[in-house]
Protein backbone atom coordinates (compact mmCIF):
# COMPACT_ATOMS: atom_id res chain seq x y z
CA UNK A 1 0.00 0.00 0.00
CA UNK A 2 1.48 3.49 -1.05
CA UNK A 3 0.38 5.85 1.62
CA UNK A 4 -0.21 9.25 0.53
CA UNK A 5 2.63 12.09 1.17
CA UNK A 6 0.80 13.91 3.90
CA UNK A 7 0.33 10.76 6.04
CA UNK A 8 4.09 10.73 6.67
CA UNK A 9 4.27 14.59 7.59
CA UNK A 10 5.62 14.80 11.18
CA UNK A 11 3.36 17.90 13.21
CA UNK A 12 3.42 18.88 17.00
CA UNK A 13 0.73 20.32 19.38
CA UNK A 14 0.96 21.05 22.69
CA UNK A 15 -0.67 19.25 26.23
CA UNK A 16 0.39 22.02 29.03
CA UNK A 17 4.03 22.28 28.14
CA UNK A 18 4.47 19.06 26.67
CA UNK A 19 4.86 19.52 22.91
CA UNK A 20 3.81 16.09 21.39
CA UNK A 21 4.93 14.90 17.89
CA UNK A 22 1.96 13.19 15.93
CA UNK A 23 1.53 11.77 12.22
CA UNK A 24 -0.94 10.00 10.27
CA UNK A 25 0.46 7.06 10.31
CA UNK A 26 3.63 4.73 11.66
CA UNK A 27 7.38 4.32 10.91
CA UNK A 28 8.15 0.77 10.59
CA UNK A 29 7.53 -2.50 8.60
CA UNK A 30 3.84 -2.70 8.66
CA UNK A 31 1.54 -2.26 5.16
CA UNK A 32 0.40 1.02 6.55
CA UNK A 33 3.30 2.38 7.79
CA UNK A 34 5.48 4.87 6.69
CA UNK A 35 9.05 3.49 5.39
CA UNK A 36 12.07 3.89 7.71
CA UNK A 37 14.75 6.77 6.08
CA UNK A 38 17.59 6.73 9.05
CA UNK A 39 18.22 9.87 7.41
CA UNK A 40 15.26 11.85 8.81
CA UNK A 41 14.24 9.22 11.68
CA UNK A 42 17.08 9.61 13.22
CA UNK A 43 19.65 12.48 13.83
CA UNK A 44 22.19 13.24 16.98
CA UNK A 45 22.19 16.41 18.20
CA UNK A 46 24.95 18.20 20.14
CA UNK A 47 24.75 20.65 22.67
CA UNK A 48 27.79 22.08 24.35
CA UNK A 49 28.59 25.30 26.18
CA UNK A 50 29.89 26.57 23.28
CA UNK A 51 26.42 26.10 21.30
CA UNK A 52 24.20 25.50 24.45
CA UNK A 53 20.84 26.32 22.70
CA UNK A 54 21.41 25.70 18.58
CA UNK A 55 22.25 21.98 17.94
CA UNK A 56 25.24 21.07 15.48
CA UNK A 57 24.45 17.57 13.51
CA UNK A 58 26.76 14.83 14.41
CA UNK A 59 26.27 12.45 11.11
CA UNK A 60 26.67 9.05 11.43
CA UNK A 61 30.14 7.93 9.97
CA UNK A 62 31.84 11.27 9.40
CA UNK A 63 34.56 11.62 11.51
CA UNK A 64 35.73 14.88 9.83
CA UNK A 65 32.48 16.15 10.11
CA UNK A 66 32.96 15.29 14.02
CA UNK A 67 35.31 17.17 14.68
CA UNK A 68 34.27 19.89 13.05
CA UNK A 69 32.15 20.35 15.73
CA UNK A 70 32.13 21.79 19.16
CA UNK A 71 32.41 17.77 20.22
CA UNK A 72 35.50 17.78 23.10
CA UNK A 73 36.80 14.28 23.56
CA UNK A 74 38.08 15.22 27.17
CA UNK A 75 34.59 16.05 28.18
CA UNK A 76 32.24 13.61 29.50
CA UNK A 77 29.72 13.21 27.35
CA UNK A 78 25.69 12.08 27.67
CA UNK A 79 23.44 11.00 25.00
CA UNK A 80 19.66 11.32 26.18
CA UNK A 81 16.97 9.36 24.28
CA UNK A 82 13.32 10.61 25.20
CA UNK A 83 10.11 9.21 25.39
CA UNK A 84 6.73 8.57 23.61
CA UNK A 85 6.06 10.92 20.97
CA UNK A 86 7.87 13.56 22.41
CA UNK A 87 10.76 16.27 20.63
CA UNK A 88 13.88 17.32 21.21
CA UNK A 89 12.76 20.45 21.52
CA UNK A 90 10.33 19.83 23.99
CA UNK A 91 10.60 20.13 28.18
CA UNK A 92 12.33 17.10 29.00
CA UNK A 93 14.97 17.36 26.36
CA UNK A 94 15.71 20.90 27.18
CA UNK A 95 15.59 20.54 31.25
CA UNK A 96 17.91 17.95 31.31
CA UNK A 97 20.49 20.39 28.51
CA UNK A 98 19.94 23.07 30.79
CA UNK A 99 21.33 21.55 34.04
CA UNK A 100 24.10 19.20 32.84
CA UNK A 101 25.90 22.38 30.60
CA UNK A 102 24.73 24.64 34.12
CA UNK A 103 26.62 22.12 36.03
CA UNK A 104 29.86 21.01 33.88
CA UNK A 105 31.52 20.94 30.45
CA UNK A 106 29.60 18.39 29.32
CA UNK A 107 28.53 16.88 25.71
CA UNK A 108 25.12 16.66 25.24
CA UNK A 109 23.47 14.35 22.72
CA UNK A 110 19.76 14.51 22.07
CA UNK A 111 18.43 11.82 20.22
CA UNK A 112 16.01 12.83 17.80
CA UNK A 113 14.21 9.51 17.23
CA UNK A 114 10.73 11.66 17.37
CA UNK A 115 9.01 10.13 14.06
CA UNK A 116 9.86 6.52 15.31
CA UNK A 117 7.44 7.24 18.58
CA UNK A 118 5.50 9.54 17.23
CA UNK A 119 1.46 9.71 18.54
CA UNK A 120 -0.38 7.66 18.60
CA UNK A 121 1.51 4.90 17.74
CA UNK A 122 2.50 3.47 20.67
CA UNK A 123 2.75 -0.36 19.64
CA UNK A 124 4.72 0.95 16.75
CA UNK A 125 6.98 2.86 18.92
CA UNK A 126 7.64 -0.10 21.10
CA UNK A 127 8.63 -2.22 18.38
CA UNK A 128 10.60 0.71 17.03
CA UNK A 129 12.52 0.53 20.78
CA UNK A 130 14.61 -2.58 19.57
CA UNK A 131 15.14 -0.89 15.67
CA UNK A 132 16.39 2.26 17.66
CA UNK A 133 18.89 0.23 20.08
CA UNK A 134 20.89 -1.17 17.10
CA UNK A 135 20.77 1.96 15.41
CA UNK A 136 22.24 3.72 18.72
CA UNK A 137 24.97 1.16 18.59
CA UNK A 138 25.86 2.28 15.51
CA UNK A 139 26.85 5.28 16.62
CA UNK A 140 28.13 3.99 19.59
CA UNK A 141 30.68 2.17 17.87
CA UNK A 142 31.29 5.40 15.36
CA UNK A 143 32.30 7.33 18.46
CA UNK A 144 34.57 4.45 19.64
CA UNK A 145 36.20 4.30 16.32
CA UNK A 146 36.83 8.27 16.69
CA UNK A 147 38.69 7.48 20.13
CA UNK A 148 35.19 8.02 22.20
CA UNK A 149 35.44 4.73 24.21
CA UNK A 150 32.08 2.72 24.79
CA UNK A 151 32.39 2.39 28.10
CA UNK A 152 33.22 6.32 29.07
CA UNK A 153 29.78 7.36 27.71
CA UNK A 154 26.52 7.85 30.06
CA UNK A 155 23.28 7.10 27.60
CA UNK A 156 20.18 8.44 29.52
CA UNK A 157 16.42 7.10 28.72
CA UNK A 158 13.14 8.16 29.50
CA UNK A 159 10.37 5.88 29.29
CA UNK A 160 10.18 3.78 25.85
CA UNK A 161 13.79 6.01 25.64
CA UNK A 162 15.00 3.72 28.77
CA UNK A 163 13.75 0.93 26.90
CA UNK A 164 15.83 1.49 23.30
CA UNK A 165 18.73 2.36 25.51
CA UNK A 166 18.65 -1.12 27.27
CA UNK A 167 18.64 -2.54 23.09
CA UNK A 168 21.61 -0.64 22.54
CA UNK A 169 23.43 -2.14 25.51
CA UNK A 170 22.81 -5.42 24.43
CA UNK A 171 23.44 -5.12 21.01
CA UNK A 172 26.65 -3.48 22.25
CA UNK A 173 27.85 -6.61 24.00
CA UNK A 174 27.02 -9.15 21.08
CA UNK A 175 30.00 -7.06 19.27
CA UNK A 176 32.38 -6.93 21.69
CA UNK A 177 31.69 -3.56 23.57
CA UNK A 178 29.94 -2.10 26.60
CA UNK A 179 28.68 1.21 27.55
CA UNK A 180 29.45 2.68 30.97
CA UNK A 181 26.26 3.37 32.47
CA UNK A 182 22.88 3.33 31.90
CA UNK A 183 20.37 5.56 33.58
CA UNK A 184 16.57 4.65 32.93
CA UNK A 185 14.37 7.37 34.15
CA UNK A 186 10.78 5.43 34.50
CA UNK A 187 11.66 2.73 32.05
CA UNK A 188 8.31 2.10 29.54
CA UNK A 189 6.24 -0.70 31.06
CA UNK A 190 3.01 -0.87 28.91
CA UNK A 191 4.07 -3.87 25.79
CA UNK A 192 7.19 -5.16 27.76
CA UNK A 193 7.84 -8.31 28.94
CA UNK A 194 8.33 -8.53 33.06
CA UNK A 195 10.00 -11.70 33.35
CA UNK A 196 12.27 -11.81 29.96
CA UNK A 197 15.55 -9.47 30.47
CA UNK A 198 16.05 -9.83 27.31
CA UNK A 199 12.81 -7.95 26.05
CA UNK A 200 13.38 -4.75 28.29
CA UNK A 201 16.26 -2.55 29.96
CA UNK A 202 18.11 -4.64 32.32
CA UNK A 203 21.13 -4.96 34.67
CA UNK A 204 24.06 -5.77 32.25
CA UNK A 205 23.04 -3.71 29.69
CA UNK A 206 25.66 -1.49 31.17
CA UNK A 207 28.48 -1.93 33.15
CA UNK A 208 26.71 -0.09 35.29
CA UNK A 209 22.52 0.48 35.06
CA UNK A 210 20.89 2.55 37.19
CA UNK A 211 17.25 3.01 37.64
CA UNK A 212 14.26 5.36 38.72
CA UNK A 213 11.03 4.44 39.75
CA UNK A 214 8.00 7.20 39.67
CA UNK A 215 4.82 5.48 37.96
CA UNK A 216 4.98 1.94 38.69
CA UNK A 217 3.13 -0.23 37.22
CA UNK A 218 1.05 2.10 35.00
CA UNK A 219 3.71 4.11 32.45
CA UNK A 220 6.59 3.16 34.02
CA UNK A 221 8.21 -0.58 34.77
CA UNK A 222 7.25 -1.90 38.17
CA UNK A 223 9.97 -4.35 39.01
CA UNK A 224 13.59 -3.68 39.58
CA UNK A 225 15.55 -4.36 36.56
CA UNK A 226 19.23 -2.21 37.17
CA UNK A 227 22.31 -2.68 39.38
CA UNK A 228 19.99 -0.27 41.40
CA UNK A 229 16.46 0.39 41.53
CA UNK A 230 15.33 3.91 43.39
CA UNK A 231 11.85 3.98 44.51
CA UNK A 232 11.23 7.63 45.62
CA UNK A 233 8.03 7.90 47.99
CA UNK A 234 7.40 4.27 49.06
CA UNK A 235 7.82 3.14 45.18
CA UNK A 236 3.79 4.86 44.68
CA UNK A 237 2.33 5.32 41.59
CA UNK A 238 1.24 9.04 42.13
CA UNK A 239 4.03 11.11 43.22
CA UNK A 240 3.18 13.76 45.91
CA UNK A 241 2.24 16.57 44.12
CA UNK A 242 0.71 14.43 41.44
CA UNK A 243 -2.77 14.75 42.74
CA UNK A 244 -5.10 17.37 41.11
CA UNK A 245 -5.70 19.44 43.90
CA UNK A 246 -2.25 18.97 44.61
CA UNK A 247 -1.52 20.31 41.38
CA UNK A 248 -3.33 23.40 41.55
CA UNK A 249 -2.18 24.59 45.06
CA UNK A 250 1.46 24.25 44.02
CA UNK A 251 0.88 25.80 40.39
CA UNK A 252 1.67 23.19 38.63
CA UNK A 253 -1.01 22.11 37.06
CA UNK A 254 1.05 22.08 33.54
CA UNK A 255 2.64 18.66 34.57
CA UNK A 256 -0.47 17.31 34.75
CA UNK A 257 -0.03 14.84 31.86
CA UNK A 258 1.86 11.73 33.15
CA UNK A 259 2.90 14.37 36.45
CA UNK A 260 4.46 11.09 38.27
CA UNK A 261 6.20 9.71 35.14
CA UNK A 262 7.90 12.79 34.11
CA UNK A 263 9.06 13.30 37.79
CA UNK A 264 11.81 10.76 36.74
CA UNK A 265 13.51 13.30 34.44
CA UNK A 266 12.63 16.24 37.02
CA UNK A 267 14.22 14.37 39.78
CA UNK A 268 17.07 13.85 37.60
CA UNK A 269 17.55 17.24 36.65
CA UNK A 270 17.19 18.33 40.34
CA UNK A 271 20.25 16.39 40.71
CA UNK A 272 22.64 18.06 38.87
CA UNK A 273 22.27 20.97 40.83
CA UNK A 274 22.01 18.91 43.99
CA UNK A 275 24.27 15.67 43.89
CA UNK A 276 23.57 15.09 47.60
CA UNK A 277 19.77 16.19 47.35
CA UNK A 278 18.77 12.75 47.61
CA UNK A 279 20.12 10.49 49.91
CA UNK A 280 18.77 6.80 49.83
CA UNK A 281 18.99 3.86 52.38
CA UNK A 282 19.20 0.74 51.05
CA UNK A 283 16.01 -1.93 52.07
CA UNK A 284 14.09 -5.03 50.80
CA UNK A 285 10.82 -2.95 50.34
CA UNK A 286 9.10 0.19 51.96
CA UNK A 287 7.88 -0.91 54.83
CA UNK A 288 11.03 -2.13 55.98
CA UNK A 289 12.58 1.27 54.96
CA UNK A 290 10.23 2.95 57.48
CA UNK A 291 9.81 0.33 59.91
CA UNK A 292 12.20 -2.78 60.73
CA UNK A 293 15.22 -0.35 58.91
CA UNK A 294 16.92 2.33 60.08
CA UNK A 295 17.38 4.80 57.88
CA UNK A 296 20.90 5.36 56.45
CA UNK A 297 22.74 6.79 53.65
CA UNK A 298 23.58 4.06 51.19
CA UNK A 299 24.08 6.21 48.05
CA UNK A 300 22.57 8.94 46.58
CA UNK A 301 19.87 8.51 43.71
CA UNK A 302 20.57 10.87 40.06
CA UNK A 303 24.10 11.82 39.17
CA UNK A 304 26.14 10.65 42.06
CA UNK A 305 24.51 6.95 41.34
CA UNK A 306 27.38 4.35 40.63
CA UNK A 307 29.07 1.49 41.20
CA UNK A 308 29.40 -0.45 43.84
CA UNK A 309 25.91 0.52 44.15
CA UNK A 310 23.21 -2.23 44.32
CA UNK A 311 19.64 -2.95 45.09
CA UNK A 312 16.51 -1.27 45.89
CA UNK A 313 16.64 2.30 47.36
CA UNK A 314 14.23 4.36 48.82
CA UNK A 315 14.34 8.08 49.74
CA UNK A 316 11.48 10.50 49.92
CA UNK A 317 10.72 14.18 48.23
CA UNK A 318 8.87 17.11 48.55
CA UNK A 319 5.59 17.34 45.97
CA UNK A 320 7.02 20.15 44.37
CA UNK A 321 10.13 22.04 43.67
CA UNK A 322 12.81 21.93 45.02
CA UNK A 323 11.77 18.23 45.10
CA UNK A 324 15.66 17.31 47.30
CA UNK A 325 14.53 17.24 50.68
CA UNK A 326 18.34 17.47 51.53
CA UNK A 327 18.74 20.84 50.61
CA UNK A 328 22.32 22.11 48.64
């Protein structure tokens, strides 16, 4: 079938603040869908302090083209994959920019994968989670062929963004390579498997995988899947804060789409800023965090997570910003 032109047109509109990418129809392999072009799918985008705000194109197999860009080798450098049907130049994209280049010399790769998750395709997106990962090791193994080692970049996912970032790391490791860490911020639950690793982000992926929990069991993945699992607030699926009226006496009723699964990249954020906002102690569930064990530092949940880290984590926030209850 030969969809028409239009059907394949990539728009926006906007929920609150959340701009959301739409089409008439899928990218993938289906009869109705619109045919992959990695060319326009897909593009990396790089943010520095030298360009913080107007991306340069990092094409895929081009090392002069690389470099002549504001790339530094010497910097650390983050590639951030976001969610369902979202754009790069939407909130979450640009929050989590703002506060890495606010807090270091950092590069910053946005992932713009938008027409692969576009609305309201979400079993197409899903499927397109797995199609993104190998394309992400691509250019994963592009970098390391630049000098960029695998396992000195941090790849950051939200939501069905988690989930293609988990494909990468295990495509990754059937050639021979391994990415340094992971972070999945509310990893996509709705058309994954909970019992196959293999069919969502899991520990291994990286060599080290971290993870945050802030809608379980409804957007986000319930289970713990990383080297660590944080569960802020008792692991519930409604932040504080989330609630309507909640909402409206703290002003922030724009969050009201998916509030408690974009906390995950909020909390994040926060972070940057913070390191030490958010202090976790280490117990088998919640009720043992509050009851049978004493709270304790363990580790600290967002940019100061790492290795040896390991298990489930629980902390708790405030229901609106500053969410770090440990202030800076």
């Amino acid at each position: 079938m030969v969809l028409p032109q239009s059907a394949c047109h990539l728009a926006s509109f906007f929920i609150g603040i959340a701009e959301i990418c739409y089409m008439a129809a899928p990218v993938g392999d289906c009869d109705n869908c619109c045919a992959r072009d990695d060319a326009i799918d897909i593009q990396y985008k790089l943010f520095t302090r030298l360009n913080p705000t107007v991306y340069q194109i990092i094409p895929l197999g081009d090392q002069n083209a690389l470099r002549a860009t504001n790339f530094n080798a010497t910097n650390p450098t983050v590639i951030y994959l976001m969610g369902f049907s979202e754009a790069t130049t939407g909130v979450s994209t640009k929050t989590l920019r703002d506060a890495h280049l606010s807090s270091g010399e950092y590069n910053f790769i946005s992932v713009d994968w938008s027409r692969l998750i576009v609305f309201p395709w979400y079993i197409s997106a899903v499927r397109n989670t797995r199609y993104m990962g190998k394309r992400l090791a691509d250019f994963v193994q592009f970098l390391e062929a630049a000098g960029i080692p695998a396992s000195s970049l941090h790849v950051i996912g939200f939501s069905l963004g988690a989930e293609a970032a988990g494909f990468a790391g295990k495509e990754l490791k059937i050639r021979g390579l391994r990415l340094g860490r992971i972070t999945g911020l509310d990893p996509a639950y709705p058309g994954y498997s909970l019992t196959n690793s293999d069919a969502h982000l899991a520990r291994g992926d990286a060599i080290f995988v971290d993870v945050v929990h802030t809608n379980p069991g409804i957007f986000g993945f319930p289970l713990p899947i990383g080297d660590v699992d944080f569960y802020p607030n008792a692991g519930k699926w409604i932040q504080p804060g989330c609630w309507v009226d909640e909402l409206l006496k703290n002003r922030e009723f724009r969050f009201i789409y998916g509030c408690s699964h974009v906390r995950a990249w909020r909390l994040y954020a926060e972070s940057l800023s913070n390191p030490l906002g958010f202090p976790a102690t280490l117990c088998r569930d919640w009720k043992s965090a509050t009851a049978r064990c004493r709270f304790q530092i363990n580790g600290y949940m967002g940019v100061r997570a790492g290795y040896p880290m390991s298990g489930k984590m629980y902390l708790e926030t405030n229901e609106s910003p500053p969410f770090a209850k440990n202030g800076p």
